[in-house]
N, C-alpha and C. Protein backbone atom coordinates (compact mmCIF):
# COMPACT_ATOMS: atom_id res chain seq x y z
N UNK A 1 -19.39 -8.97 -0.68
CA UNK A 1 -18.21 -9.17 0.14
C UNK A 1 -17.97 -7.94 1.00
N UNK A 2 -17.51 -7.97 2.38
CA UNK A 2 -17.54 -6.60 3.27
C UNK A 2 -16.00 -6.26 2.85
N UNK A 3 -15.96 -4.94 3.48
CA UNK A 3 -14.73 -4.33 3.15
C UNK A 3 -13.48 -4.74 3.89
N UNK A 4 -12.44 -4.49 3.49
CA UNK A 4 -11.34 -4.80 4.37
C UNK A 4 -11.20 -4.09 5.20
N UNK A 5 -11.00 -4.13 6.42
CA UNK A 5 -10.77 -3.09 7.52
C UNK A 5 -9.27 -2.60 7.83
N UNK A 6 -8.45 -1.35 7.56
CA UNK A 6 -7.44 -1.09 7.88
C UNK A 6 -7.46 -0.39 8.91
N UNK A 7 -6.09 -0.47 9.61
CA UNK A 7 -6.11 0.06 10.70
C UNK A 7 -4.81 1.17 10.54
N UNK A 8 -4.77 2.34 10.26
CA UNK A 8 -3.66 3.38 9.86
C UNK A 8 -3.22 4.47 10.94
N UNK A 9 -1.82 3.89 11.61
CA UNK A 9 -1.34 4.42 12.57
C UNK A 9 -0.08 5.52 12.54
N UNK A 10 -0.64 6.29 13.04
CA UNK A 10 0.96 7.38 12.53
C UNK A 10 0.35 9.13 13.66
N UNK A 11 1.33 9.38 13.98
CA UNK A 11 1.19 10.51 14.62
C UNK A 11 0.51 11.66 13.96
N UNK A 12 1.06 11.96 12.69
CA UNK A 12 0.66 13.14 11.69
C UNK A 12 -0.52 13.31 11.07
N UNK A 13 -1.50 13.97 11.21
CA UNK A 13 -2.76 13.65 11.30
C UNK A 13 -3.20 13.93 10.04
N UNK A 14 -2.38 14.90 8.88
CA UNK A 14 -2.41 15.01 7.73
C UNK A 14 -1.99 13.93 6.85
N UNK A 15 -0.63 12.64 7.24
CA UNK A 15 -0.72 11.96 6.94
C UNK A 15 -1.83 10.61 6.83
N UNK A 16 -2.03 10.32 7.79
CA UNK A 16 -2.94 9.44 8.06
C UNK A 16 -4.38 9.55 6.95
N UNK A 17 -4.98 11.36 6.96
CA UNK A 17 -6.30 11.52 6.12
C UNK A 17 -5.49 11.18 4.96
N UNK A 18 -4.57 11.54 4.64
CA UNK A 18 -3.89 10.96 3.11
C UNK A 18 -4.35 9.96 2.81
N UNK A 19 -3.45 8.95 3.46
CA UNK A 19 -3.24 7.52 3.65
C UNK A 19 -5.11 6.94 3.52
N UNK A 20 -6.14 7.46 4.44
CA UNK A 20 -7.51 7.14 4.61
C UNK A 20 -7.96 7.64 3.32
N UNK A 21 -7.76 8.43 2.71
CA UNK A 21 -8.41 8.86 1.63
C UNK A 21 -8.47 7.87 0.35
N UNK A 22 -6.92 7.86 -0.11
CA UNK A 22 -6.22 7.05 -0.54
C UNK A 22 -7.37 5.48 -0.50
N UNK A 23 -6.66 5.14 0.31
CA UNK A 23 -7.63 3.32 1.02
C UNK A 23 -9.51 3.74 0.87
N UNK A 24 -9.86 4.53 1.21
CA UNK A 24 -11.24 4.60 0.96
C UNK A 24 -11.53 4.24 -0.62
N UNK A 25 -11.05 5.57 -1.62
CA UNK A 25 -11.08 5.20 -2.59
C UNK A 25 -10.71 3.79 -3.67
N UNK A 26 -10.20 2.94 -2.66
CA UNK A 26 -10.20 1.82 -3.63
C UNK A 26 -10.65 0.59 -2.60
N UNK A 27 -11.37 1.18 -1.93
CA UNK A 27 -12.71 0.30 -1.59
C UNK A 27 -12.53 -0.57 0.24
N UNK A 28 -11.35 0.40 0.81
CA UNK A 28 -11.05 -0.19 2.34
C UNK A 28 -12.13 0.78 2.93
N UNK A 29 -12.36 0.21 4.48
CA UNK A 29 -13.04 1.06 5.43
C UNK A 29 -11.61 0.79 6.37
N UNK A 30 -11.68 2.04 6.77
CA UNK A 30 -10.23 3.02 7.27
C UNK A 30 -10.94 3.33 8.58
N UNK A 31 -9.47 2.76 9.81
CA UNK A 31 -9.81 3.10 11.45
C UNK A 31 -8.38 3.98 11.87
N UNK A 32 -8.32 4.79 12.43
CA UNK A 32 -6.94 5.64 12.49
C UNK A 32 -6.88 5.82 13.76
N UNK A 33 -5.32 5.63 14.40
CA UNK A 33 -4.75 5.91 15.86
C UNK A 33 -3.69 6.64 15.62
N UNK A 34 -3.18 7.86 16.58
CA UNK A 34 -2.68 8.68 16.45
C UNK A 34 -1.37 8.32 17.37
N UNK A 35 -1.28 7.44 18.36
CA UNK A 35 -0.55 6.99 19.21
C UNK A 35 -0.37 5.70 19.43
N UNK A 36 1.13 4.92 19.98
CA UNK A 36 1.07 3.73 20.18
C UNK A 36 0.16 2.95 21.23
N UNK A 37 -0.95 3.52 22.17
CA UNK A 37 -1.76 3.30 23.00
C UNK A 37 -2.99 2.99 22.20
N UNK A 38 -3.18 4.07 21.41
CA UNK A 38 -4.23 3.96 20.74
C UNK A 38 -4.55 2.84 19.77
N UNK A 39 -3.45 2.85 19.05
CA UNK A 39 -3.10 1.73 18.28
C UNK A 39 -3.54 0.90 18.64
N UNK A 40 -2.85 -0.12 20.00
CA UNK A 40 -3.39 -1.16 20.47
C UNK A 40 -4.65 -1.62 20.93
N UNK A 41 -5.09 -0.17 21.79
CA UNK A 41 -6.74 -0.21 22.00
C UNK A 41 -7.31 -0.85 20.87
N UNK A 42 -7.06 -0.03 19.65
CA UNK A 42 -8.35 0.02 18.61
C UNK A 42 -7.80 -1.83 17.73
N UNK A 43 -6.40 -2.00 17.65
CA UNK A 43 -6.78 -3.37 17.60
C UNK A 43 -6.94 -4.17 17.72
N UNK A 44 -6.78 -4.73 19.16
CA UNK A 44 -7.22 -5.42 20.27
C UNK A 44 -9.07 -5.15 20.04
N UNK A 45 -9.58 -3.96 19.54
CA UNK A 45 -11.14 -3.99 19.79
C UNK A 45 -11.81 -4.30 18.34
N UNK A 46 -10.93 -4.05 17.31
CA UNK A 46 -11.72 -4.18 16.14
C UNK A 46 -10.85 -4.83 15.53
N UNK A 47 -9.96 -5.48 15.64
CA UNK A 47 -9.15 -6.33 14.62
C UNK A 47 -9.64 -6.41 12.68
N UNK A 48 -8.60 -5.47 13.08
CA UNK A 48 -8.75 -5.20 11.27
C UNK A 48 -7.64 -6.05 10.70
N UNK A 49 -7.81 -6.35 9.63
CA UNK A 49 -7.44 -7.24 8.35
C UNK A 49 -6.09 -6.93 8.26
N UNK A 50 -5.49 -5.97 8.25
CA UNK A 50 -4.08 -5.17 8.28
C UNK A 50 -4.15 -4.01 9.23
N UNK A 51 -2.85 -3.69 9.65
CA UNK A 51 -2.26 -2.28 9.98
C UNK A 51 -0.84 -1.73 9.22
N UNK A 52 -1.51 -0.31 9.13
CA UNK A 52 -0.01 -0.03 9.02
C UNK A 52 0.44 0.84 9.79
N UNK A 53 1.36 0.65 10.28
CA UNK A 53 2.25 1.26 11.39
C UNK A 53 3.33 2.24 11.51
N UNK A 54 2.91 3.62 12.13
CA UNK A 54 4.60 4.35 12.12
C UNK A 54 5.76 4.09 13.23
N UNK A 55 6.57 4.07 12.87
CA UNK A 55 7.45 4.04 13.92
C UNK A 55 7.82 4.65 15.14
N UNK A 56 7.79 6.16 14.67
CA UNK A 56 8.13 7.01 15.82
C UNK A 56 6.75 7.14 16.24
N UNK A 57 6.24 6.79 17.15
CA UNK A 57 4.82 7.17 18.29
C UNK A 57 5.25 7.71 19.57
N UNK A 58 4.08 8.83 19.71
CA UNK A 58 3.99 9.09 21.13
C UNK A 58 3.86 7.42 22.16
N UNK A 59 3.93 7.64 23.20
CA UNK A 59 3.04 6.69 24.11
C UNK A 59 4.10 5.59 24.15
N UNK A 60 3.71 4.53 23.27
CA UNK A 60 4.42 3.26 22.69
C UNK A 60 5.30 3.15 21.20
N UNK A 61 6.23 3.24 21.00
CA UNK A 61 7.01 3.23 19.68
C UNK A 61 6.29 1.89 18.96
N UNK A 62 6.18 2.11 17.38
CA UNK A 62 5.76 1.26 16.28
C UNK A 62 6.32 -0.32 16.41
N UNK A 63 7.29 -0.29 17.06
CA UNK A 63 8.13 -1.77 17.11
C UNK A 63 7.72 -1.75 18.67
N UNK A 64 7.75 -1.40 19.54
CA UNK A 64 6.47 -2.26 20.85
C UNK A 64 5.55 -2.68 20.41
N UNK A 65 4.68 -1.91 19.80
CA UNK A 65 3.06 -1.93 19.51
C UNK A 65 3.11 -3.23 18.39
N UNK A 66 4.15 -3.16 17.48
CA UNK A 66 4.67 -4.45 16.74
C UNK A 66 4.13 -5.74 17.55
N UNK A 67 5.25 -5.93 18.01
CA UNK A 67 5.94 -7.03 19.18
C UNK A 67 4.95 -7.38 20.00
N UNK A 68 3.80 -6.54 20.73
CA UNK A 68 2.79 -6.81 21.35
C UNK A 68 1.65 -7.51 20.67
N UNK A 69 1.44 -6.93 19.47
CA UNK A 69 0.39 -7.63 18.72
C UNK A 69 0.55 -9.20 18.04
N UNK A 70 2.29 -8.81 17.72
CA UNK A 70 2.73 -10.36 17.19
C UNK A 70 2.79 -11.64 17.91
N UNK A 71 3.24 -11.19 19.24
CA UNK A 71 3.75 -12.26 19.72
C UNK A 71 2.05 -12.38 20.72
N UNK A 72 1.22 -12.17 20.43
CA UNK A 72 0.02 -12.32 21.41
C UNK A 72 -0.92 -13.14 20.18
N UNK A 73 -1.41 -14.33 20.72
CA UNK A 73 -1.93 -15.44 20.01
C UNK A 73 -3.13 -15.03 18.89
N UNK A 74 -3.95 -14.44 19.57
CA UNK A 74 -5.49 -13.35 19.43
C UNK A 74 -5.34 -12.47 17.61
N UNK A 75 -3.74 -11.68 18.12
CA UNK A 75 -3.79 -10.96 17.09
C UNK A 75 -2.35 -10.88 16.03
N UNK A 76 -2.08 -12.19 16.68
CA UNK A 76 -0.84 -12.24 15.25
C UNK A 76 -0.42 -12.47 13.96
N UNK A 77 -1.74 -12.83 13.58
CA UNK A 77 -2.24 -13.69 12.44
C UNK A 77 -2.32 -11.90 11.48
N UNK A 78 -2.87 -10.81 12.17
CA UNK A 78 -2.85 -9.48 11.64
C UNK A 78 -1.69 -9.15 10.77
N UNK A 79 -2.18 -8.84 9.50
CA UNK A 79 -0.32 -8.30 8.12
C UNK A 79 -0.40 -6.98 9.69
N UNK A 80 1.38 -6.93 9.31
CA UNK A 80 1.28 -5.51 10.03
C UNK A 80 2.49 -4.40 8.91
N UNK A 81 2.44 -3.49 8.30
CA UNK A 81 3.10 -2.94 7.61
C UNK A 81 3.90 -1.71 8.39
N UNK A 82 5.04 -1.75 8.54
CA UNK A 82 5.53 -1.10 9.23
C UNK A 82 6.06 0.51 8.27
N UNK A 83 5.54 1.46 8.60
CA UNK A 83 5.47 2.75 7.77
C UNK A 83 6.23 3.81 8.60
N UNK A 84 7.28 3.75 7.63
CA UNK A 84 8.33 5.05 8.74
C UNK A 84 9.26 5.81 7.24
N UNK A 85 9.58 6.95 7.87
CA UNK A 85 10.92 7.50 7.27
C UNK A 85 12.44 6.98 7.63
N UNK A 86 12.10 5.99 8.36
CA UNK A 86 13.39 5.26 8.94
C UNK A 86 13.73 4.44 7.84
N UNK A 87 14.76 4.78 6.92
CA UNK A 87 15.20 3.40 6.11
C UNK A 87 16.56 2.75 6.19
N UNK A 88 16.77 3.02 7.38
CA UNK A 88 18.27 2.16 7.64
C UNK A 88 18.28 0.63 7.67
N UNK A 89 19.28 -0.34 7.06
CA UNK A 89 18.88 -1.91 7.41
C UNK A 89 18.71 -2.38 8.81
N UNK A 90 19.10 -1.07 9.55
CA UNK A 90 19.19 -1.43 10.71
C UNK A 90 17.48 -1.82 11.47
N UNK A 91 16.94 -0.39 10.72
CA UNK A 91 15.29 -0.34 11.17
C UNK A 91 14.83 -1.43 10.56
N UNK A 92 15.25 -1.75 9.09
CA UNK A 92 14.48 -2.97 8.32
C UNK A 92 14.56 -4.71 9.40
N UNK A 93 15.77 -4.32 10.09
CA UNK A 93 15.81 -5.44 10.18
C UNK A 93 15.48 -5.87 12.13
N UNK A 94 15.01 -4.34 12.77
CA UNK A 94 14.27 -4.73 13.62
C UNK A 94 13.03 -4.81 13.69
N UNK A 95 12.37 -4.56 12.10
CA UNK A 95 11.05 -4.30 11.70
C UNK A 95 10.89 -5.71 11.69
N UNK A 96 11.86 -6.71 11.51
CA UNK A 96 11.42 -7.99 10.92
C UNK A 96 11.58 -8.72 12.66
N UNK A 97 12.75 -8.53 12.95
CA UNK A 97 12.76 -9.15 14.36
C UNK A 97 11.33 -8.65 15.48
N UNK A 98 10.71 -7.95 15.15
CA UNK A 98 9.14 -7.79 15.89
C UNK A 98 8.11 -8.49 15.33
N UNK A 99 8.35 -9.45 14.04
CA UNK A 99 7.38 -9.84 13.01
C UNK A 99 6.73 -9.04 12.29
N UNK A 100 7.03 -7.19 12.02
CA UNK A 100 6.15 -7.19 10.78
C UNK A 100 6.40 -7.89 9.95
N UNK A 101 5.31 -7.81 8.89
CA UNK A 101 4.60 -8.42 7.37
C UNK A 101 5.80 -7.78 6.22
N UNK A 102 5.95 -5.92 6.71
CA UNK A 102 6.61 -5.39 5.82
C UNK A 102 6.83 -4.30 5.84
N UNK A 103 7.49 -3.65 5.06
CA UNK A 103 8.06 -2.42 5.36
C UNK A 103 8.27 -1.06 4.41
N UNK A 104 7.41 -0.48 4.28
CA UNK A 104 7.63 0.70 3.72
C UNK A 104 8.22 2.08 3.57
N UNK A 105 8.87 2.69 3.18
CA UNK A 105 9.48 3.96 3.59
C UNK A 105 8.92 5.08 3.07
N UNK A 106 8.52 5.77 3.79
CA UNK A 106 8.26 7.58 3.36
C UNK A 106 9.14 8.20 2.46
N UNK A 107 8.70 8.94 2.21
CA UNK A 107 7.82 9.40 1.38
C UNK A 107 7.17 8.23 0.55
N UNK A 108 5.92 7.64 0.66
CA UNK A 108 5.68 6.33 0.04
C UNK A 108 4.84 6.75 -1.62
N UNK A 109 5.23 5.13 -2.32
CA UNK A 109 4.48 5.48 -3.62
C UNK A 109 2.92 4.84 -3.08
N UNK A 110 2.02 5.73 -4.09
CA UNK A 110 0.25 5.04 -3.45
C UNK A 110 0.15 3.35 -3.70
N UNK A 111 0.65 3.66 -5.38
CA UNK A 111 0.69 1.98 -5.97
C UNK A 111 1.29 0.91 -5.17
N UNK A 112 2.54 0.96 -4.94
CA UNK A 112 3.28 -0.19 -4.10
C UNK A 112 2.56 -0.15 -2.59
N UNK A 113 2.16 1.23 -1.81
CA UNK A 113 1.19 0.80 -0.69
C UNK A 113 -0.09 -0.15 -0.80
N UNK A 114 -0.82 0.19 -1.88
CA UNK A 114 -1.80 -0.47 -2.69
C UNK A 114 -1.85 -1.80 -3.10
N UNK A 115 -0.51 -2.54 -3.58
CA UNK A 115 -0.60 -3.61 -3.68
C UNK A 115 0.15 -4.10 -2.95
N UNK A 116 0.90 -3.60 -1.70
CA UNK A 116 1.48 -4.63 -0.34
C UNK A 116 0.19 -4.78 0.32
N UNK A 117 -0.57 -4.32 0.39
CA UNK A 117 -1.81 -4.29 0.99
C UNK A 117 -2.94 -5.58 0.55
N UNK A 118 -3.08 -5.08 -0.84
CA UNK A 118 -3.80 -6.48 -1.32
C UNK A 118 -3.09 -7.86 -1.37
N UNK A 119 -1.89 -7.61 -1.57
CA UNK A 119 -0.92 -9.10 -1.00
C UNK A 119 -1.08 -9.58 0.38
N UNK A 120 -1.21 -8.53 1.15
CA UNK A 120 -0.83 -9.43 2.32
C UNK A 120 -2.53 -9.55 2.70
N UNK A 121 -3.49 -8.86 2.40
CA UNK A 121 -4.84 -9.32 2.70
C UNK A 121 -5.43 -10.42 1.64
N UNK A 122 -5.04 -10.82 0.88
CA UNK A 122 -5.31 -11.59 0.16
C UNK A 122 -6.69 -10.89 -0.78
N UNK A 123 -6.66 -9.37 -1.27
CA UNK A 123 -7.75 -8.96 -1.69
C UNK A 123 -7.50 -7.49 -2.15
């Protein structure tokens, strides 16, 4: 069976190798964008199985880059996990009005990233 492809978006570049390290070790192949431009490039070109998404981005904010991928036929079917230090209901609940999948808050636990992940990929 091939690997799941994640797609791990976040400005902080120490976060992200976290986050990749993390997902490698339990058996993802890990694609990383540093910006909301990038983001879209890379999944518009490689459509991976999931993303997870930060909020605050250079370029394009996490809820554009959302909203663009959701509401576009091609790539909406994509879990998208929305990954921020933002935990107001306010953010939760424009996280949902863009269609993410779901929503995590920073400082995150590995386990609950770990298995929102295999939930929403089915794996």
């Amino acid at each position: 069976m091939s690997k799941k492809r994640i797609l791990v978006v976040d400005d902080e570049q120490a976060l992200v190798e976290l986050v990749k390290m993390r997902l490698e070790a339990n058996g993802y192949e890990v694609l990383s964008a540093f910006d909301g431009q990038e983001a879209l490039d890379k999944a518009r070109k490689e459509k991976p199985d999931l993303i997870i998404l930060d909020l605050m981005l250079p370029k394009i904010d996490g809820y554009k880059v959302c909203r663009m991928l959701k509401f576009d036929e091609k790539y909406k079917k994509i879990p998208i996990i929305l990954f921020t230090a933002r935990a107001q209901e306010s953010d939760k609940k424009m996280g949902q009005d863009v269609g993410a999948d779901s929503y995590i808050v920073k400082p995150f636990e590995p386990k609950a990233l770990l298995a929102k992940i295999k939930e929403l990929t089915g794996g």
